[in-house]
Protein backbone atom coordinates (compact mmCIF):
# COMPACT_ATOMS: atom_id res chain seq x y z
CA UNK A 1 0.00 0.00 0.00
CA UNK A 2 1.14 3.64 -0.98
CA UNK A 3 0.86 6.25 1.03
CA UNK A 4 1.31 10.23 1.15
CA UNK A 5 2.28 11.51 4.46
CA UNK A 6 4.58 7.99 5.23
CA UNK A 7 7.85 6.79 3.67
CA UNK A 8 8.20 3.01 3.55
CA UNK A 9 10.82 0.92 3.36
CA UNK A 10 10.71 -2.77 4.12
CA UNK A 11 14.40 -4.67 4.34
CA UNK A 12 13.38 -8.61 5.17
CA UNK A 13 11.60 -8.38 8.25
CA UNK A 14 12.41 -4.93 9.04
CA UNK A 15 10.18 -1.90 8.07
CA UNK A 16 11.70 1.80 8.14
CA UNK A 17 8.41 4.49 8.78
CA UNK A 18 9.34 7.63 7.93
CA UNK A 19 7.01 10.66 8.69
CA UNK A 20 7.43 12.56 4.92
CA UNK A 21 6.26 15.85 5.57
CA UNK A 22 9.42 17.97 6.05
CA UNK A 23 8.11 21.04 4.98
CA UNK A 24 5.76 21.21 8.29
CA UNK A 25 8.51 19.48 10.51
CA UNK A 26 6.69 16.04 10.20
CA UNK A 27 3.74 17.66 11.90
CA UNK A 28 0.32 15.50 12.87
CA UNK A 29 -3.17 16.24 10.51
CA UNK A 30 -6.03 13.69 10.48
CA UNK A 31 -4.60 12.48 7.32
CA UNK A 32 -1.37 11.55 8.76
CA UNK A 33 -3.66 9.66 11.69
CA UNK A 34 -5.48 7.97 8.96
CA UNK A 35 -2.50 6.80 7.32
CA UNK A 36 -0.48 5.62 10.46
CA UNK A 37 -3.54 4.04 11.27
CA UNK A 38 -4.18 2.31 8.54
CA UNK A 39 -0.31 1.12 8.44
CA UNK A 40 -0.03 0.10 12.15
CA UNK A 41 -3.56 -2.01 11.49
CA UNK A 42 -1.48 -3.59 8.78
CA UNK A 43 1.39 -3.87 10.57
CA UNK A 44 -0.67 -6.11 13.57
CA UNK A 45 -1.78 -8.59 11.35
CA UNK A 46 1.88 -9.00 9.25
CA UNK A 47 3.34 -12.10 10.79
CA UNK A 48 6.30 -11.62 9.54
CA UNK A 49 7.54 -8.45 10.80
CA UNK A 50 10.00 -8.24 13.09
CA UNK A 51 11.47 -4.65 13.67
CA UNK A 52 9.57 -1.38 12.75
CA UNK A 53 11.85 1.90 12.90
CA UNK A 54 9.98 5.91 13.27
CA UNK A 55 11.38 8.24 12.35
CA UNK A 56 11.13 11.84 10.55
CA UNK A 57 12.10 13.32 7.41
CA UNK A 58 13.93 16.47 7.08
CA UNK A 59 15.51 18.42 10.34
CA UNK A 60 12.95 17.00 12.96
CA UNK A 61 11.07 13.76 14.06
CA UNK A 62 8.17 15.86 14.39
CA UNK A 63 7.02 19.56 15.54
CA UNK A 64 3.38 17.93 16.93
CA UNK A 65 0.31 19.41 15.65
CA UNK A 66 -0.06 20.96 12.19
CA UNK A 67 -1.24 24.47 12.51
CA UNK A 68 -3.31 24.40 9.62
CA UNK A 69 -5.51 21.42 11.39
CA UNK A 70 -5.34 23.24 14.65
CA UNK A 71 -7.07 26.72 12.98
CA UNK A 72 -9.39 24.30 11.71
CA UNK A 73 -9.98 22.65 15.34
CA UNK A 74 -10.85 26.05 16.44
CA UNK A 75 -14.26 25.61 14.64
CA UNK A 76 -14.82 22.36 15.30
CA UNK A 77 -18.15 21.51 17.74
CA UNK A 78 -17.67 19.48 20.67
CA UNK A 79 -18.79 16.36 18.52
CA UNK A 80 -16.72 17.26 16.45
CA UNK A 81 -13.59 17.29 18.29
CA UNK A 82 -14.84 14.13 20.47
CA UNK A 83 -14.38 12.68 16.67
CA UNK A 84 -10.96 13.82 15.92
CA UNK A 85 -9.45 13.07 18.66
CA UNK A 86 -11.18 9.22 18.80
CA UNK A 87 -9.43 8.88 15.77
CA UNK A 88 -6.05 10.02 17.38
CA UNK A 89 -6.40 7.62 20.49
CA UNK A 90 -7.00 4.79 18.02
CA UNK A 91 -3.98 5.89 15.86
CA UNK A 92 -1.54 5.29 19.23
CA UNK A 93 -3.71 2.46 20.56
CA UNK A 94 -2.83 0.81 16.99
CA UNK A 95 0.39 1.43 16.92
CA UNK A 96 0.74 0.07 20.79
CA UNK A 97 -0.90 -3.09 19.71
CA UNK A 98 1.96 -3.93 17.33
CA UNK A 99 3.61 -7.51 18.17
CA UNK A 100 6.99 -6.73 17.11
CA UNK A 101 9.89 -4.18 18.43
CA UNK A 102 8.81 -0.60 17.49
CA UNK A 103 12.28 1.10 17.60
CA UNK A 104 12.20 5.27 17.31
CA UNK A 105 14.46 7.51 15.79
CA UNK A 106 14.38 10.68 16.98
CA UNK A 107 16.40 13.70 15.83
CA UNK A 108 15.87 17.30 16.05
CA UNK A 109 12.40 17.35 18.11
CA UNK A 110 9.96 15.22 19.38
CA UNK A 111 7.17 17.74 20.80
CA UNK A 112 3.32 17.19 21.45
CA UNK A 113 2.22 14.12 19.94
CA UNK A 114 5.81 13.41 18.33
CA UNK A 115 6.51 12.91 22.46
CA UNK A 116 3.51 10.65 22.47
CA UNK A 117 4.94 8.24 19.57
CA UNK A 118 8.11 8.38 21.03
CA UNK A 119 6.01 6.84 24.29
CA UNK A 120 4.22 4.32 22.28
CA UNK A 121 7.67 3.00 20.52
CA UNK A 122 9.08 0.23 22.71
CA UNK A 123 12.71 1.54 22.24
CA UNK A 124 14.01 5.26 21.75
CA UNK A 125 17.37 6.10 20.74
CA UNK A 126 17.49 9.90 20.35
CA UNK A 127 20.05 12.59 19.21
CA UNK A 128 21.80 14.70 22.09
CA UNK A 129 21.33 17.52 20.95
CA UNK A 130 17.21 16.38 20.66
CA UNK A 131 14.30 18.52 22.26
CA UNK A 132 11.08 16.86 23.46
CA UNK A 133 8.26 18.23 25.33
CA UNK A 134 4.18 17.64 25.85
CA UNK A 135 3.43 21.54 25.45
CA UNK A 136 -0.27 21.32 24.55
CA UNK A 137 -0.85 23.44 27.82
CA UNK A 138 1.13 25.85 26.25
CA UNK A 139 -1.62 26.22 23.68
CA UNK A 140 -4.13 25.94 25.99
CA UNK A 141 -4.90 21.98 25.54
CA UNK A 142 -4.01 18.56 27.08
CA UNK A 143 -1.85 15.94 26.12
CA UNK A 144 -4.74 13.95 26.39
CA UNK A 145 -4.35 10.95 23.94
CA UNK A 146 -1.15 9.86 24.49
CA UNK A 147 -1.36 10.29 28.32
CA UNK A 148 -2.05 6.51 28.76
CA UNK A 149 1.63 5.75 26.94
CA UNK A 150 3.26 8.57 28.32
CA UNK A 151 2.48 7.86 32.13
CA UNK A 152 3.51 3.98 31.33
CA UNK A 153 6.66 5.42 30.30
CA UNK A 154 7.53 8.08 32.90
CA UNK A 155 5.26 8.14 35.84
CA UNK A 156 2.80 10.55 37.73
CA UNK A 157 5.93 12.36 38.82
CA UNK A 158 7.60 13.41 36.25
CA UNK A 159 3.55 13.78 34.02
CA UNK A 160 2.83 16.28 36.69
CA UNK A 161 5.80 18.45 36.18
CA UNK A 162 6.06 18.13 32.41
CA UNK A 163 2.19 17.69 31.29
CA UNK A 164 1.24 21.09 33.04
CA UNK A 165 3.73 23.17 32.46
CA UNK A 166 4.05 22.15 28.91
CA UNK A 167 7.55 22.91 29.00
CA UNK A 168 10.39 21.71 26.69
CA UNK A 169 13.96 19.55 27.62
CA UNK A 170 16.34 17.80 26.66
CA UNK A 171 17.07 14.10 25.71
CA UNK A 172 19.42 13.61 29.02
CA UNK A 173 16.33 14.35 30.79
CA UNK A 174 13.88 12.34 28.31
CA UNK A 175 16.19 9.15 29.14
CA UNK A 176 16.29 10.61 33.23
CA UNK A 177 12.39 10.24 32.65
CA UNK A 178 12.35 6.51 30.95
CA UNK A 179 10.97 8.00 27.62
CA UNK A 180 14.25 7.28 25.98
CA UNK A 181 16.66 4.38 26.16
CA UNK A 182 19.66 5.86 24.14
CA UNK A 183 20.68 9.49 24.11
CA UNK A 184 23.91 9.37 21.26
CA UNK A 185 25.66 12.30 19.55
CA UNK A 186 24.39 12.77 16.10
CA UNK A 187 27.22 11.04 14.07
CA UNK A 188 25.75 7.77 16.23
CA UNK A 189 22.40 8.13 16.03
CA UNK A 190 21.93 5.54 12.92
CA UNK A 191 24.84 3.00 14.24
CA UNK A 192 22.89 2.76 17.99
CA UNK A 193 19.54 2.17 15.87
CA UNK A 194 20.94 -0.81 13.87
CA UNK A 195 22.66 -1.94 17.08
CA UNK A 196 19.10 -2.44 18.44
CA UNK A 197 17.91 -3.73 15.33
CA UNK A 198 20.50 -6.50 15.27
CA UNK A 199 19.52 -7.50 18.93
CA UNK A 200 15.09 -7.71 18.27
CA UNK A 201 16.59 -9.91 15.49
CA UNK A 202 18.14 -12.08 17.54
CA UNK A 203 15.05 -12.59 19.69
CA UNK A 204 12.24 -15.18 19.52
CA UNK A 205 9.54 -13.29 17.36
CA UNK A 206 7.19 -15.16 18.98
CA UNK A 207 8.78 -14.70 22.70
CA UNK A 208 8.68 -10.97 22.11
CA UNK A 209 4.85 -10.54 20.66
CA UNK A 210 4.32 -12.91 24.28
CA UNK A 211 6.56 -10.63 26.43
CA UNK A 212 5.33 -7.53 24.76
CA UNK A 213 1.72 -8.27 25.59
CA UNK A 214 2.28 -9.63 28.78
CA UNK A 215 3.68 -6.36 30.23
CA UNK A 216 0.50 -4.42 30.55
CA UNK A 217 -1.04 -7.37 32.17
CA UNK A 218 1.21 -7.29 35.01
CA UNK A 219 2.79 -3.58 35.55
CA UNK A 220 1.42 -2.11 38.99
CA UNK A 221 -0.16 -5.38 40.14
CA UNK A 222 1.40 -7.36 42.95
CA UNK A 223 3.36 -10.06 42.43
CA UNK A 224 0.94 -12.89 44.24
CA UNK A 225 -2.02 -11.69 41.63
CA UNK A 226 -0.08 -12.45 38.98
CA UNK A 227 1.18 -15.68 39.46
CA UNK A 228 -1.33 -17.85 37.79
CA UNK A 229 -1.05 -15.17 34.80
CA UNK A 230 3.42 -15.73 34.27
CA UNK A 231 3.12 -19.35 34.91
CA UNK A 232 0.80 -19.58 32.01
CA UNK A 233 2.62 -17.38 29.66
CA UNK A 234 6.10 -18.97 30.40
CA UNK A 235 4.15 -22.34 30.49
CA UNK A 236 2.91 -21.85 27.10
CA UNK A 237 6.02 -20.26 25.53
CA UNK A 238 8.37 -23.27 26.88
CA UNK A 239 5.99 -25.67 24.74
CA UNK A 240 5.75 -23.60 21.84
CA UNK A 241 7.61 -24.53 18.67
CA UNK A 242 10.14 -21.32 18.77
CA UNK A 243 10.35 -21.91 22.88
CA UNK A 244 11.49 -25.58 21.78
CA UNK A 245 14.00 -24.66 19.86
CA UNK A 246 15.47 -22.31 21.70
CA UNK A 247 15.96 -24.71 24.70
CA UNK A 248 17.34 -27.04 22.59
CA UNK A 249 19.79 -24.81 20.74
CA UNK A 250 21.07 -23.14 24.39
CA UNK A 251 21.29 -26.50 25.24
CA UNK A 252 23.65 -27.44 22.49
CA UNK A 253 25.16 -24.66 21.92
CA UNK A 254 24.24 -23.39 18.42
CA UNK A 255 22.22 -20.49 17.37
CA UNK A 256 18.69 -20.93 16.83
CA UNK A 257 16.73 -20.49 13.38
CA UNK A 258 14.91 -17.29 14.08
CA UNK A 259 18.22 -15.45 14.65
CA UNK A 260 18.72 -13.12 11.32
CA UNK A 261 21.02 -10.15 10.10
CA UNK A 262 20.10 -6.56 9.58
CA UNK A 263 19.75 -6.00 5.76
């Protein structure tokens, strides 16, 4: 499928998203939602992919909010907006829902709802000299629809000081915060993401679609109300064709057949 606002490239089991709308700074309209929608829907049901990599086209990841949409928002009715931004939530909740390692890429700035893909992406490697920020109070909204990724990611704590005051900083704090994994100088930016690339290809696809779901299903929960819930998934995952031959190669010492090289 062909898209607009989206660059794709797909290298085995490895597919490169790019935002493609530099001349806005890779910012959000509801045709970009529609499209990443659309693509992360896709991207659920491909069995085959492994590895998706964001990121942005042009000097940014992505500025947020285009401003043309937003002076259209400003006439929008309250069903109206209830509308738009139901589309939004499902655009994250999509891309969430994604079985394989979603890696980001971000460069230049992440701010508004290029924060809140950054949340939903499972790994972040960012540039050092990279900006972030959830400044919708700053133009007198909420970060409302990615505040269920965001929070996963960093916390009341850190929501409370950065959601409200809308204010921007800097990828030493985003990885302070949990939202990134990787801050690297520029020059390193696309060596760390193949680094991480190389290591979700040496996982068990089907181990990491497992692990990946299980997460939500235990995070905040105490330990003896989740028992019955990890012996099952480990249970099933030991028995499972990729979870027998992974015991079996560990056991002899060879390198089991899911294990592949970046293209």
């Amino acid at each position: 499928m062909s898209f607009q606002f989206l660059s794709i490239e797909r290298r085995g089991t490895v597919e490169y998203v790019m935002l493609n709308r530099p001349e806005v700074r890779n910012a959000f309209n509801e045709h970009v939602i529609a499209e990443l929608t659309t693509w992360a829907r896709g991207a659920r049901a491909d069995a085959a992919l492994r590895v998706v990599v964001f990121g942005g086209a042009g000097k940014v990841f992505s500025a947020g909010a285009d401003a043309a949409w937003m002076a259209k928002m400003a006439g929008y009715s309250h069903e109206d907006n209830v509308r738009d931004a139901t589309a939004g939530a499902e655009m994250f909740l999509a891309i969430n829902a994604i079985p394989a390692i979603v890696i980001g890429r971000i460069h230049g700035a992440a701010l508004g709802g290029g924060s809140g893909l950054a949340a939903v992406c499972d790994i972040v490697v960012a540039e050092s000299t990279a900006v972030f920020g959830f400044t919708e109070t700053k133009l007198g909204i909420l970060p409302a629809m990615i505040a269920p990724y965001v929070l996963q990611k960093i916390g009341a704590s850190a929501a409370r000081e950065l959601f409200l005051t809308g204010m921007r900083f800097d990828a030493a704090r985003a990885k302070e915060i949990g939202l990134v994994h990787a801050v690297v100088p520029p020059d390193r930016l696309d060596a760390t993401v193949r680094h991480y690339v190389a290591e979700a290809l040496a996982a068990s696809p089907t181990a990491v679609a497992r692990a990946k779901a299980l997460i939500p299903r235990v995070v905040g929960r105490a330990p003896a109300d989740v028992i019955a819930i990890t012996a099952e998934a480990i249970a099933a995952q030991r028995v499972s064709p990729e979870g027998q031959q992974g015991l079996k190669a560990f056991l002899a010492k060879r390198t089991p057949g899911w294990v592949e090289e970046p293209l």
